[in-house]
N, C-alpha and C. Protein backbone atom coordinates (compact mmCIF):
# COMPACT_ATOMS: atom_id res chain seq x y z
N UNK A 1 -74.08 -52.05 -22.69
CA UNK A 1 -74.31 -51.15 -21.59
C UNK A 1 -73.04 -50.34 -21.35
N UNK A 2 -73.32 -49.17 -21.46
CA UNK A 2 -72.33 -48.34 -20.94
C UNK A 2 -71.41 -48.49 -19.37
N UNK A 3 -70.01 -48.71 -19.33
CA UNK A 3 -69.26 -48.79 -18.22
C UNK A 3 -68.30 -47.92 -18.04
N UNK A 4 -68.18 -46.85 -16.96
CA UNK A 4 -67.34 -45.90 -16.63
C UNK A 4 -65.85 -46.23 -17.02
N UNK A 5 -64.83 -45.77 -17.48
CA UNK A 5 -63.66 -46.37 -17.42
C UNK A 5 -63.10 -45.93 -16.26
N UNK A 6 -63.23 -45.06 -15.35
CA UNK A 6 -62.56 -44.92 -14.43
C UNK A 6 -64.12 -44.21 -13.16
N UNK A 7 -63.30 -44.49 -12.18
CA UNK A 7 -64.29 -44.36 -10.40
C UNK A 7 -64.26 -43.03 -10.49
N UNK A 8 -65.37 -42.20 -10.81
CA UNK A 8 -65.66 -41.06 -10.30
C UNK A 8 -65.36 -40.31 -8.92
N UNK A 9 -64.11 -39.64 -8.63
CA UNK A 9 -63.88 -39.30 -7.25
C UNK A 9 -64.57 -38.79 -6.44
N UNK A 10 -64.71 -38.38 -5.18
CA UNK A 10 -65.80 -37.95 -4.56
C UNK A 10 -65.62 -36.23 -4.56
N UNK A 11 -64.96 -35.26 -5.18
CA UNK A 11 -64.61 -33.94 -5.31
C UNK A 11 -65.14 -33.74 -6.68
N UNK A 12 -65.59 -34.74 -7.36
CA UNK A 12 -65.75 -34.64 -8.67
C UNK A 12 -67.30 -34.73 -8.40
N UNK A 13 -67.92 -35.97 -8.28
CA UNK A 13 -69.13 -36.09 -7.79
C UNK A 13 -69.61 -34.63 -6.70
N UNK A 14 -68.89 -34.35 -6.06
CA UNK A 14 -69.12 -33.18 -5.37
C UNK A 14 -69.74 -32.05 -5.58
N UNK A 15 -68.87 -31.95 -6.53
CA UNK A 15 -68.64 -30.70 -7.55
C UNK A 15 -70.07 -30.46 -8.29
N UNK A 16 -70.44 -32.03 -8.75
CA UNK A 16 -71.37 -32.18 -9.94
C UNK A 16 -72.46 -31.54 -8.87
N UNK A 17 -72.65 -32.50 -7.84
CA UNK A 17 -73.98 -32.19 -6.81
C UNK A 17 -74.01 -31.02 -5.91
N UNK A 18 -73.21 -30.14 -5.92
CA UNK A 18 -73.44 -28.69 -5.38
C UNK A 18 -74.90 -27.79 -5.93
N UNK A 19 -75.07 -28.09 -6.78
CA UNK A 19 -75.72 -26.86 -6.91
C UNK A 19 -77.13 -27.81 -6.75
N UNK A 20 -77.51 -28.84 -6.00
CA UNK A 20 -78.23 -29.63 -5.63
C UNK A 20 -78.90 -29.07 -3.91
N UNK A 21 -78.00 -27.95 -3.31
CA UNK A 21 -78.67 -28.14 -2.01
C UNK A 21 -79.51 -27.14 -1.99
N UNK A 22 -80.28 -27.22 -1.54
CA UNK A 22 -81.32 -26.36 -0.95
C UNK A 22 -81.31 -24.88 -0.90
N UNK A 23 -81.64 -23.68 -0.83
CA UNK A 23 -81.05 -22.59 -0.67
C UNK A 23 -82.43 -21.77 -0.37
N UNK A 24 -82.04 -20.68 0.66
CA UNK A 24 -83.55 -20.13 1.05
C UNK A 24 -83.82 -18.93 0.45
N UNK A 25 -85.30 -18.88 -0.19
CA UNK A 25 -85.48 -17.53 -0.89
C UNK A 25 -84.75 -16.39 -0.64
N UNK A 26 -84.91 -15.42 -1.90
CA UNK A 26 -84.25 -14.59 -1.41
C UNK A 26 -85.64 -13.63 -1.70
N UNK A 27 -85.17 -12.65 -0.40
CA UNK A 27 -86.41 -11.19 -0.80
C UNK A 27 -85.88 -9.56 -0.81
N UNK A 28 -86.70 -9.15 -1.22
CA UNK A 28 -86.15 -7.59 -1.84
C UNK A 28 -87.00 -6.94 -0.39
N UNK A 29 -86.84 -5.71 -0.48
CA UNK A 29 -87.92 -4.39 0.29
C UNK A 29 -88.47 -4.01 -0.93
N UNK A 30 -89.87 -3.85 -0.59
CA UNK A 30 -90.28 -2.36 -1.83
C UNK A 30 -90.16 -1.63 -1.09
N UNK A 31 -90.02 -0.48 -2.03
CA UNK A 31 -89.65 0.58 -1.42
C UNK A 31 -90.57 1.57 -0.94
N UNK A 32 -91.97 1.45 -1.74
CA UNK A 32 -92.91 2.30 -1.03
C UNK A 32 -93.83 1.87 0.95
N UNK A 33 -93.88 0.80 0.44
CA UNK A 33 -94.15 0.41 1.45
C UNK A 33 -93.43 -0.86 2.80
N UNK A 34 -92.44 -1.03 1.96
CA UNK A 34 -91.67 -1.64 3.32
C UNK A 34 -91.80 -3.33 3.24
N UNK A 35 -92.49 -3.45 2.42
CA UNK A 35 -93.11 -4.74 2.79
C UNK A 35 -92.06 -5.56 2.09
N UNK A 36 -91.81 -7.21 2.39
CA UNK A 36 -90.63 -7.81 1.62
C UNK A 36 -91.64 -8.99 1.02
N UNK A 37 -91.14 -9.06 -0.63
CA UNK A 37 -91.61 -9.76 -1.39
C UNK A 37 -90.46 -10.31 -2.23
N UNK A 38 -90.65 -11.70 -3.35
CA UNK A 38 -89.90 -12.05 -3.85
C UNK A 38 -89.62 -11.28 -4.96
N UNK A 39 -88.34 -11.36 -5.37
CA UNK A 39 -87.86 -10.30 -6.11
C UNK A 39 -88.76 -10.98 -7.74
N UNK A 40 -88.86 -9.90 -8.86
CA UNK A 40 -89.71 -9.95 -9.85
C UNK A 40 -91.14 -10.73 -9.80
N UNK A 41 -91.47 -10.64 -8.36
CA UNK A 41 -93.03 -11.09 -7.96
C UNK A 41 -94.22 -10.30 -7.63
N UNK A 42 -94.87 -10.13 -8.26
CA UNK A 42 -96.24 -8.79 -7.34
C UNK A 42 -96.03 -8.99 -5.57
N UNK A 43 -96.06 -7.86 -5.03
CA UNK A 43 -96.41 -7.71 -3.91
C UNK A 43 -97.37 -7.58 -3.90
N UNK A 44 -98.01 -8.73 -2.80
CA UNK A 44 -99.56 -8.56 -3.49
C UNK A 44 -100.62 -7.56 -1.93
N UNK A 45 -100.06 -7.29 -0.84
CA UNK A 45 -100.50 -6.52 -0.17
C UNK A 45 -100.47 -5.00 -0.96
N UNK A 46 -99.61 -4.67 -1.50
CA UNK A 46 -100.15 -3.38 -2.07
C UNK A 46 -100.49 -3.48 -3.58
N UNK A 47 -100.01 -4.60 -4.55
CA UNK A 47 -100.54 -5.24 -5.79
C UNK A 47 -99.69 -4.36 -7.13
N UNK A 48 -98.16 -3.36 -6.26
CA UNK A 48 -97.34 -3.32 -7.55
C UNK A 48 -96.72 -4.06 -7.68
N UNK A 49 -95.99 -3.72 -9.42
CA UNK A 49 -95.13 -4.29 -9.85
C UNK A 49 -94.42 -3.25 -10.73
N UNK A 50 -92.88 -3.67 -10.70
CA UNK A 50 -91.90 -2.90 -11.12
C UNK A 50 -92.65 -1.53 -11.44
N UNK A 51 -93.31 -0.77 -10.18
CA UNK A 51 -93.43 0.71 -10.51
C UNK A 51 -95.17 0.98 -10.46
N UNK A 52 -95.44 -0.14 -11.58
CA UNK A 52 -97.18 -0.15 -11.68
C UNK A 52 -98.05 -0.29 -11.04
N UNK A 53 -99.38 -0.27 -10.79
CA UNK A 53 -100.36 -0.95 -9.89
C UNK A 53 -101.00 -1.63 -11.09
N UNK A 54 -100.46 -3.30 -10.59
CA UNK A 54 -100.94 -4.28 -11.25
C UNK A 54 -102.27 -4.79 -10.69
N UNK A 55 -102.73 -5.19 -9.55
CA UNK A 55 -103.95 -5.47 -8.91
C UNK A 55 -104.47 -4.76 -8.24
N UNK A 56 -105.88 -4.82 -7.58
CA UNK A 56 -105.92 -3.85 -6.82
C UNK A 56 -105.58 -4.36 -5.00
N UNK A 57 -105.42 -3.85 -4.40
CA UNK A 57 -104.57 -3.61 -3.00
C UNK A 57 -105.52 -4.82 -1.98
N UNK A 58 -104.95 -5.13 -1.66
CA UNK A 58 -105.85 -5.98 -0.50
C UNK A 58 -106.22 -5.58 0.61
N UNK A 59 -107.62 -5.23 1.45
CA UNK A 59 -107.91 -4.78 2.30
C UNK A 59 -107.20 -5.83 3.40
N UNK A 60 -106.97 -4.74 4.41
CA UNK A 60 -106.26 -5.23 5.87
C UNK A 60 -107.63 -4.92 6.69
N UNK A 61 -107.76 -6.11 7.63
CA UNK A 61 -108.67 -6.86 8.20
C UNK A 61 -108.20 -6.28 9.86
């Protein structure tokens, strides 16, 4: 069985587990319509993508 030769410090361990916390989406504007979506995701109220109309638009109720 594998045994550490030396105690892993806690700046070290630290270090390792940073990129472990949590972090909150991030979102873009489109630009035609204002609306905020995740970046390289369809906006799916108006249904572009990078430029295109990928779906068609969702009726507002």
């Amino acid at each position: 069985m594998a045994v550490p030769m030396k105690k892993v410090t806690r700046m070290k361990r630290g270090h390792r587990r940073s990129t472990d916390a949590l972090k909150q989406p991030s979102y873009v504007e489109n630009k035609e319509t204002g609306e905020l979506h995740r970046p390289h995701h369809i906006d799916l109220k108006s249904g572009i993508y990078n430029g295109r109309q990928v779906l068609e638009p969702k009726e507002t109720y």
